[in-house]
C-alpha atoms as a PDB file:
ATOM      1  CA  UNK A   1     -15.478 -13.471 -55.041  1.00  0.00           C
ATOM      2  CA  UNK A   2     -12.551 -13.788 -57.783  1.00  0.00           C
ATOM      3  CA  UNK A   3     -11.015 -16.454 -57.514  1.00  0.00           C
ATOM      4  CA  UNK A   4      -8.110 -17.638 -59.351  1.00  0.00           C
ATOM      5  CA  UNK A   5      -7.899 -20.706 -61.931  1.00  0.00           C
ATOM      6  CA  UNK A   6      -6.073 -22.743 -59.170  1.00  0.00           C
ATOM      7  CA  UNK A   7      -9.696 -23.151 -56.834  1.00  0.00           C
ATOM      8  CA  UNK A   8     -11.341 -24.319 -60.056  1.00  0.00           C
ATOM      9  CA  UNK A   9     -12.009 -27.885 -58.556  1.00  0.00           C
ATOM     10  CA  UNK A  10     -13.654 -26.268 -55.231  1.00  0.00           C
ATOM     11  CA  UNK A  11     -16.267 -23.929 -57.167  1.00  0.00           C
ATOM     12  CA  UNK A  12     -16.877 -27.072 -59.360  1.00  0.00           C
ATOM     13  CA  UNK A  13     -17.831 -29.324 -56.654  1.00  0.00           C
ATOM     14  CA  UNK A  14     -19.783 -26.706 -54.872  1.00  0.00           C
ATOM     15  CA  UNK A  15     -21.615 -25.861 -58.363  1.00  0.00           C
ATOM     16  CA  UNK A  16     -21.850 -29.540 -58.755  1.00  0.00           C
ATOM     17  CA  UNK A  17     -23.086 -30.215 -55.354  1.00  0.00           C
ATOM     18  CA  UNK A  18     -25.665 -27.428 -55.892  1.00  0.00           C
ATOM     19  CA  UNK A  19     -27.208 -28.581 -58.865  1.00  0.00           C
ATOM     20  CA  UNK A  20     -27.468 -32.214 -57.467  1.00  0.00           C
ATOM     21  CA  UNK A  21     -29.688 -30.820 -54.770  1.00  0.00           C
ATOM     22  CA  UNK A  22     -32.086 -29.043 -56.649  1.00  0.00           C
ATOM     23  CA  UNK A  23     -32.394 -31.919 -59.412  1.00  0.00           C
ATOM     24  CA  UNK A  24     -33.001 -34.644 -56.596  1.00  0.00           C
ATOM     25  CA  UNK A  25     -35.772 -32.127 -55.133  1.00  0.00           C
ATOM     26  CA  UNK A  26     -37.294 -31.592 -58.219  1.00  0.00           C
ATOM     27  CA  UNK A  27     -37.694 -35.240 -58.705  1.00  0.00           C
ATOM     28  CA  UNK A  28     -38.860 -35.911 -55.394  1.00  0.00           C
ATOM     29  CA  UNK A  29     -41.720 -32.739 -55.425  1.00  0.00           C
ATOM     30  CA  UNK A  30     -42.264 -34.476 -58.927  1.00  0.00           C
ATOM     31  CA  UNK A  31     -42.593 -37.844 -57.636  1.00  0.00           C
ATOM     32  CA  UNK A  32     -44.852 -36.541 -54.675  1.00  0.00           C
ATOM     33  CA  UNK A  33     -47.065 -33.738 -56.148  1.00  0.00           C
ATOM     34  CA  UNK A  34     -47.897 -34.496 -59.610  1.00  0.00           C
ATOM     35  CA  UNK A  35     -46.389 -38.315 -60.415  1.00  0.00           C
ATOM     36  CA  UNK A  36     -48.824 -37.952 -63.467  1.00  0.00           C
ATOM     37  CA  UNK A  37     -46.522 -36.008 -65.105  1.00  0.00           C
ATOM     38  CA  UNK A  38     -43.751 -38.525 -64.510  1.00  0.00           C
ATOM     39  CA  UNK A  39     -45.064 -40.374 -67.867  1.00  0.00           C
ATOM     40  CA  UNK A  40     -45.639 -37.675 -70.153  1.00  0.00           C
ATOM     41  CA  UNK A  41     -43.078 -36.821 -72.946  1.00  0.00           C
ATOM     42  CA  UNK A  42     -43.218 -33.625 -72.748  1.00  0.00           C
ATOM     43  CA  UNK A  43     -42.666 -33.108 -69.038  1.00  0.00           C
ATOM     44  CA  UNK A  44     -39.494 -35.007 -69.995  1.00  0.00           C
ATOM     45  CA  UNK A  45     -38.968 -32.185 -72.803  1.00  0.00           C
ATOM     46  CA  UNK A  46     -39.309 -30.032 -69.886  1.00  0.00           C
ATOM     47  CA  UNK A  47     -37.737 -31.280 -67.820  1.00  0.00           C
ATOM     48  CA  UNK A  48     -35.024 -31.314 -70.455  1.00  0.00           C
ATOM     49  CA  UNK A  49     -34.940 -27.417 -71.020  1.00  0.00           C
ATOM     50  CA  UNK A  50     -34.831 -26.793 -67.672  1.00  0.00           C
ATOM     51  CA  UNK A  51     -31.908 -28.618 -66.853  1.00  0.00           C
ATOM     52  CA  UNK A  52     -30.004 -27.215 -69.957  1.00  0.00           C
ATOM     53  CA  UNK A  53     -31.058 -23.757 -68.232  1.00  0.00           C
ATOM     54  CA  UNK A  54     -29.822 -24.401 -64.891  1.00  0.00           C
ATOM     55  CA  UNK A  55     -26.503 -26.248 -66.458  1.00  0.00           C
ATOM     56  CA  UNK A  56     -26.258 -23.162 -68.549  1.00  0.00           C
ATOM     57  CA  UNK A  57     -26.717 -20.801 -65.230  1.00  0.00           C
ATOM     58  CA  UNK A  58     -23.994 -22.478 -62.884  1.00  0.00           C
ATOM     59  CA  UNK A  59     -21.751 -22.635 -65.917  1.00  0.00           C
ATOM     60  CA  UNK A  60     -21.848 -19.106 -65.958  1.00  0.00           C
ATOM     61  CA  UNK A  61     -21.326 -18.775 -62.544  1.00  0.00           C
ATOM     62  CA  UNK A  62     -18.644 -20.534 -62.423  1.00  0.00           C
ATOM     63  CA  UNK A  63     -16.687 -18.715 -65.037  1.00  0.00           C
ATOM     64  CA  UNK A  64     -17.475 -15.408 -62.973  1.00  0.00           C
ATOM     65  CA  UNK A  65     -16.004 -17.341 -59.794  1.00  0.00           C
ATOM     66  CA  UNK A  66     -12.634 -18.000 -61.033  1.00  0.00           C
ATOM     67  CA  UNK A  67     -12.106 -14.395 -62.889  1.00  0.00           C
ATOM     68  CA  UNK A  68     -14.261 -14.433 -66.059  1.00  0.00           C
ATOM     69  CA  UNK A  69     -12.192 -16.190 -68.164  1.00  0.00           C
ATOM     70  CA  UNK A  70     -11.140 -19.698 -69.034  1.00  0.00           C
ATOM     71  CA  UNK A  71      -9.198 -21.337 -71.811  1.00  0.00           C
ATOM     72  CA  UNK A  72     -10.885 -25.074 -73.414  1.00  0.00           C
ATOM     73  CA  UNK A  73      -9.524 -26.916 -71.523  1.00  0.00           C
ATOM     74  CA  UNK A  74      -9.791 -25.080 -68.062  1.00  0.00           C
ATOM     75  CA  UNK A  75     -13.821 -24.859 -68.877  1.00  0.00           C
ATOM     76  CA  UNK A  76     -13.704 -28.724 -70.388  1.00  0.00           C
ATOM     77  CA  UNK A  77     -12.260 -30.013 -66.554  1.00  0.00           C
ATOM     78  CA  UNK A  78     -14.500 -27.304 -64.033  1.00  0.00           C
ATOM     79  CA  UNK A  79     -17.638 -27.840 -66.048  1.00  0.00           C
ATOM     80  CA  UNK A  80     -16.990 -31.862 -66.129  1.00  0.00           C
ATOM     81  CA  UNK A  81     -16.166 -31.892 -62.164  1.00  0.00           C
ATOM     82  CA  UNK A  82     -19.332 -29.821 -61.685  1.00  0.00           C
ATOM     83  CA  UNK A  83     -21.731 -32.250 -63.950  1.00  0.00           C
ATOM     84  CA  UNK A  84     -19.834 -35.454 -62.600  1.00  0.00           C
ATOM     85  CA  UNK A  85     -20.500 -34.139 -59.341  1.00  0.00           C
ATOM     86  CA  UNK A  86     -24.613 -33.460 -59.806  1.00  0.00           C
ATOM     87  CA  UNK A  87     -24.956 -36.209 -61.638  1.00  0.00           C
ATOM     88  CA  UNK A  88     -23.369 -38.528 -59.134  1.00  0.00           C
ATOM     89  CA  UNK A  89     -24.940 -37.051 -56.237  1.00  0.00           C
ATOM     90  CA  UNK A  90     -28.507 -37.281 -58.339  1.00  0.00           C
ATOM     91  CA  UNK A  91     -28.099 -41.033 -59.062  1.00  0.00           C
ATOM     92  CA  UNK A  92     -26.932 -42.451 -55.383  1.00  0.00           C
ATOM     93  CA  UNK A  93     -30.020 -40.115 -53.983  1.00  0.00           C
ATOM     94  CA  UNK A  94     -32.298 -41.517 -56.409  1.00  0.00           C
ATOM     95  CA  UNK A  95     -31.079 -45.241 -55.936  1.00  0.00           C
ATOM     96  CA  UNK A  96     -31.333 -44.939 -52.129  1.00  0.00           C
ATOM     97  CA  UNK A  97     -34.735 -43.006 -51.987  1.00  0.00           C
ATOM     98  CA  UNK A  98     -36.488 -45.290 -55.155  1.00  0.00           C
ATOM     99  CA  UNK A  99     -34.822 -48.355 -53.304  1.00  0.00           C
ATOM    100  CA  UNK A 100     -35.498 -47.980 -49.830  1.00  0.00           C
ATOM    101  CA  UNK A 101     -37.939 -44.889 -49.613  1.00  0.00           C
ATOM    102  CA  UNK A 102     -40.317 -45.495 -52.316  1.00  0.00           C
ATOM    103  CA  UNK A 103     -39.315 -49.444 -53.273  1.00  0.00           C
ATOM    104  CA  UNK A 104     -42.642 -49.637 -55.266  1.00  0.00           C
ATOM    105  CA  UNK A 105     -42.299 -46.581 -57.210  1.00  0.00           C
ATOM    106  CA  UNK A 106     -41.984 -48.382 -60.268  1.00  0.00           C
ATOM    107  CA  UNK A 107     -45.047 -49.892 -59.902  1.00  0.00           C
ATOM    108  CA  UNK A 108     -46.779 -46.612 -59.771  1.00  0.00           C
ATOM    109  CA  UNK A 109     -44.907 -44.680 -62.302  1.00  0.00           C
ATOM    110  CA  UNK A 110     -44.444 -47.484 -64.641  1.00  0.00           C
ATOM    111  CA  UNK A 111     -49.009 -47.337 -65.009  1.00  0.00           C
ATOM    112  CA  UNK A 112     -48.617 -43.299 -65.238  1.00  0.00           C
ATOM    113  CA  UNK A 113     -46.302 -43.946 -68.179  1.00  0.00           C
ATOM    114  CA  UNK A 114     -48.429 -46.913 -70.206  1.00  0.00           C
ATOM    115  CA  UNK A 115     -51.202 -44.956 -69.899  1.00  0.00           C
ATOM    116  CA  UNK A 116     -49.831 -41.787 -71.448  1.00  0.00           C
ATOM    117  CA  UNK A 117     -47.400 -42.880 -73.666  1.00  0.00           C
ATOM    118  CA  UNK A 118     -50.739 -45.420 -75.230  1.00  0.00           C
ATOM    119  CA  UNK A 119     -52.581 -41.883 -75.449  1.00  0.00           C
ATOM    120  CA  UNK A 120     -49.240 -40.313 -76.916  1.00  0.00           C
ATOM    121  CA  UNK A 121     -49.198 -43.389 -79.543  1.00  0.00           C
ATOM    122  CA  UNK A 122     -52.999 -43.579 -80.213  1.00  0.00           C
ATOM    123  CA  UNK A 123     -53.219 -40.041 -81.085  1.00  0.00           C
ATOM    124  CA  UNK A 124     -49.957 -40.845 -83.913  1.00  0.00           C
ATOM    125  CA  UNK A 125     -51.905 -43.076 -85.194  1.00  0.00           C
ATOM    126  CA  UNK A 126     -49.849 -46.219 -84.426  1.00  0.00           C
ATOM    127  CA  UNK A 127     -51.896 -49.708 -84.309  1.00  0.00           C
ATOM    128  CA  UNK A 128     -51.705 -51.876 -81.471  1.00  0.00           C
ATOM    129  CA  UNK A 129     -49.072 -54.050 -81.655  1.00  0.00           C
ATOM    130  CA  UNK A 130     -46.451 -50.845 -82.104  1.00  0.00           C
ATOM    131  CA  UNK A 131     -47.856 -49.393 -79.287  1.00  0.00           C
ATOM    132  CA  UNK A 132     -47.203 -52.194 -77.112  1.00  0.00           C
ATOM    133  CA  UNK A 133     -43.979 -52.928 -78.477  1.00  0.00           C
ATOM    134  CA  UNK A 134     -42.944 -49.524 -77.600  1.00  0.00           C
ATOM    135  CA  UNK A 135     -44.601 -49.304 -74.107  1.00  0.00           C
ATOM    136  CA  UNK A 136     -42.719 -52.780 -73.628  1.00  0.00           C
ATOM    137  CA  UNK A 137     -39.379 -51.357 -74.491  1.00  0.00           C
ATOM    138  CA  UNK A 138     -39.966 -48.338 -72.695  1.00  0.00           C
ATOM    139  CA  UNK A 139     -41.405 -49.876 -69.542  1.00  0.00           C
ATOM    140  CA  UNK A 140     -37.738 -51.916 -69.549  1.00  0.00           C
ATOM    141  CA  UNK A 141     -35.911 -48.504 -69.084  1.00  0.00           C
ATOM    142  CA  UNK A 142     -37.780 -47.523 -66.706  1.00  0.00           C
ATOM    143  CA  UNK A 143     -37.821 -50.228 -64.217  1.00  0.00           C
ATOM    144  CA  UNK A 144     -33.857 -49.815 -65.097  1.00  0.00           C
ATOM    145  CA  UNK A 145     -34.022 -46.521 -63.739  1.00  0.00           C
ATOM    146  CA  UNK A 146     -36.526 -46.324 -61.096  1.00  0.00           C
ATOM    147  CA  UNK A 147     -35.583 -50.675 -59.535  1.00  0.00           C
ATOM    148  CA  UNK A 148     -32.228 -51.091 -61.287  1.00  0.00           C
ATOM    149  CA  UNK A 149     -30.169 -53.944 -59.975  1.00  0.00           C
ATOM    150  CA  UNK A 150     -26.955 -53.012 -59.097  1.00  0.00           C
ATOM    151  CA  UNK A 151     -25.150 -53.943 -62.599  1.00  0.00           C
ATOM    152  CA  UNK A 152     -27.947 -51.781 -64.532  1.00  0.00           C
ATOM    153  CA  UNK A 153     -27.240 -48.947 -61.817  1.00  0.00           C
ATOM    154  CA  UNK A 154     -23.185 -48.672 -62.491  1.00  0.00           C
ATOM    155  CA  UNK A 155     -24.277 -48.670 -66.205  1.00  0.00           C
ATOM    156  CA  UNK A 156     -26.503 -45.988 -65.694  1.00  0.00           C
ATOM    157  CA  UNK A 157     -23.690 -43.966 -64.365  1.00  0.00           C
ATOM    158  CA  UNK A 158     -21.228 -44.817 -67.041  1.00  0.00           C
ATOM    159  CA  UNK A 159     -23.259 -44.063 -69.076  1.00  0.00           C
ATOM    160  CA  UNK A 160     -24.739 -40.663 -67.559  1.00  0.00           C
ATOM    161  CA  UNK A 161     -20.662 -39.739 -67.051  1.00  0.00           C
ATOM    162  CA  UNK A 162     -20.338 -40.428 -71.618  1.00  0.00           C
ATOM    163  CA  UNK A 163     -23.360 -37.916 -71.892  1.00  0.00           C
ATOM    164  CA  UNK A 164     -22.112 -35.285 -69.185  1.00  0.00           C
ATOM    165  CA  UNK A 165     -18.351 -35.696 -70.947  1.00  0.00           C
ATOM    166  CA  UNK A 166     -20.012 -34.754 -74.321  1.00  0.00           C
ATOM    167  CA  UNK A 167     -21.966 -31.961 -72.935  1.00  0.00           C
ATOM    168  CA  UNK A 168     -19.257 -30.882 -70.798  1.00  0.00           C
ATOM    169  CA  UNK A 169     -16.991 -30.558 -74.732  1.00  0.00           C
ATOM    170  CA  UNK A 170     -20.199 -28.727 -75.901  1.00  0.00           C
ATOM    171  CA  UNK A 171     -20.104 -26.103 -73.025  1.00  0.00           C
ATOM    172  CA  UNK A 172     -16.794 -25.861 -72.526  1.00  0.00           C
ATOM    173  CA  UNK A 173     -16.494 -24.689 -76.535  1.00  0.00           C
ATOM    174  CA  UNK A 174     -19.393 -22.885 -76.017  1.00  0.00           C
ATOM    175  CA  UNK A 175     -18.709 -21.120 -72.756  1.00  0.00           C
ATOM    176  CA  UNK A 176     -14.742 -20.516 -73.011  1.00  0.00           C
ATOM    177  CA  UNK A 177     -13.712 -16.930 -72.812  1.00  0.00           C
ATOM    178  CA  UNK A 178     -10.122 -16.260 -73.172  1.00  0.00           C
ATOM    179  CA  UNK A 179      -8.234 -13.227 -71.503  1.00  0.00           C
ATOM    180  CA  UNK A 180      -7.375 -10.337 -73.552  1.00  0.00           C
ATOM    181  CA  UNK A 181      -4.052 -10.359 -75.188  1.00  0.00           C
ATOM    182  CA  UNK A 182      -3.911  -6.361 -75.045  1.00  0.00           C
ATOM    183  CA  UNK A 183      -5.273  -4.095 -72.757  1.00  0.00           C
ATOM    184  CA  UNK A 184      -9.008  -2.350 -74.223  1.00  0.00           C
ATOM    185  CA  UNK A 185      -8.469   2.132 -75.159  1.00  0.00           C
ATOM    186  CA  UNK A 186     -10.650   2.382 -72.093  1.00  0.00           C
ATOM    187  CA  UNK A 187      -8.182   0.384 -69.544  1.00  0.00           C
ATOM    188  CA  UNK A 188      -4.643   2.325 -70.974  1.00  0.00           C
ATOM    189  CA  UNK A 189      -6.578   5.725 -70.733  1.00  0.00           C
ATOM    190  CA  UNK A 190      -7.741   5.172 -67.055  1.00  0.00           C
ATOM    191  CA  UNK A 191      -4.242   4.319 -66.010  1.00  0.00           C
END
């Protein structure tokens, strides 16, 4: 389906809407099948990568939907929409399901976390003290993200819109591909 730079916005938001599906089911099987893993660093490394890759993927998609090519700033505002999208969608799904859903949820993931982020620490070599220090600061973001009140929630979002902004620069230099100025040997010949 070409379409032109014009339907931009709806690709985005279907894009967007896309990838905030599959990252709120990801975190619910996650939450569900193995909350273990919920704790450990790297499944957040993971879980890192993976989201880079699936960014990466609709990104690409969407360049292919509106012709192939893009300018800066034409890639800066459709990959924006489509990552404020997701990432909007992702937060008020999380908030409602880890609020009225699963309201204790911190309690359990908070214990998966101590306990592997102690072994994480432990294994550094870090004495006591540091370790709970850390697991004290860490605990804090957590209980902001899985029982924020509603002032820690809107500064989640602000500041999950900075990060998607910066990525969004990142791709967009990354991921712009401008239209030929002349025609390729292969294209005059064929006419």
């Amino acid at each position: 389906m070409d379409l032109s730079l014009q339907n931009l916005n709806k690709a985005a938001s279907i894009n967007g809407i896309t990838i905030g599906i599959l990252s709120t089911a990801i975190g619910v099987v996650t939450f569900y099948m193995f909350p273990s893993l919920l704790g450990s660093i790297s499944f957040g490394i993971g879980t890192l990568v993976i989201s880079l890759v699936i960014y990466v993927f609709f990104t690409l998609d969407l360049r292919k939907k509106i012709g192939g090519f893009w300018d800066f700033r034409g890639a800066l505002k459709g990959i924006f929409l489509m990552a404020f999208i997701a990432g909007l969608l992702y937060s008020v799904v999380n908030f409602a399901f880890y609020k009225f859903v699963e309201p204790n949820a911190y309690d359990k993931i908070s214990g998966y976390m101590e306990a592997g982020m102690t072994k994480t620490l432990e294994n550094m070599g870090m004495d006591q003290d540091q370790i709970d220090e850390a697991i004290s600061k860490q605990s804090e973001g957590i209980k902001a993200q899985y029982d924020p009140t509603p002032m820690q929630f809107f500064k989640n979002i602000g500041v999950a819109v900075i990060v998607q902004f910066v990525m969004s620069l990142i791709f967009a230099a990354i991921f712009k591909k401008e239209e030929p100025v002349f025609a390729s040997i292969d294209e005059e010949e064929q006419e």
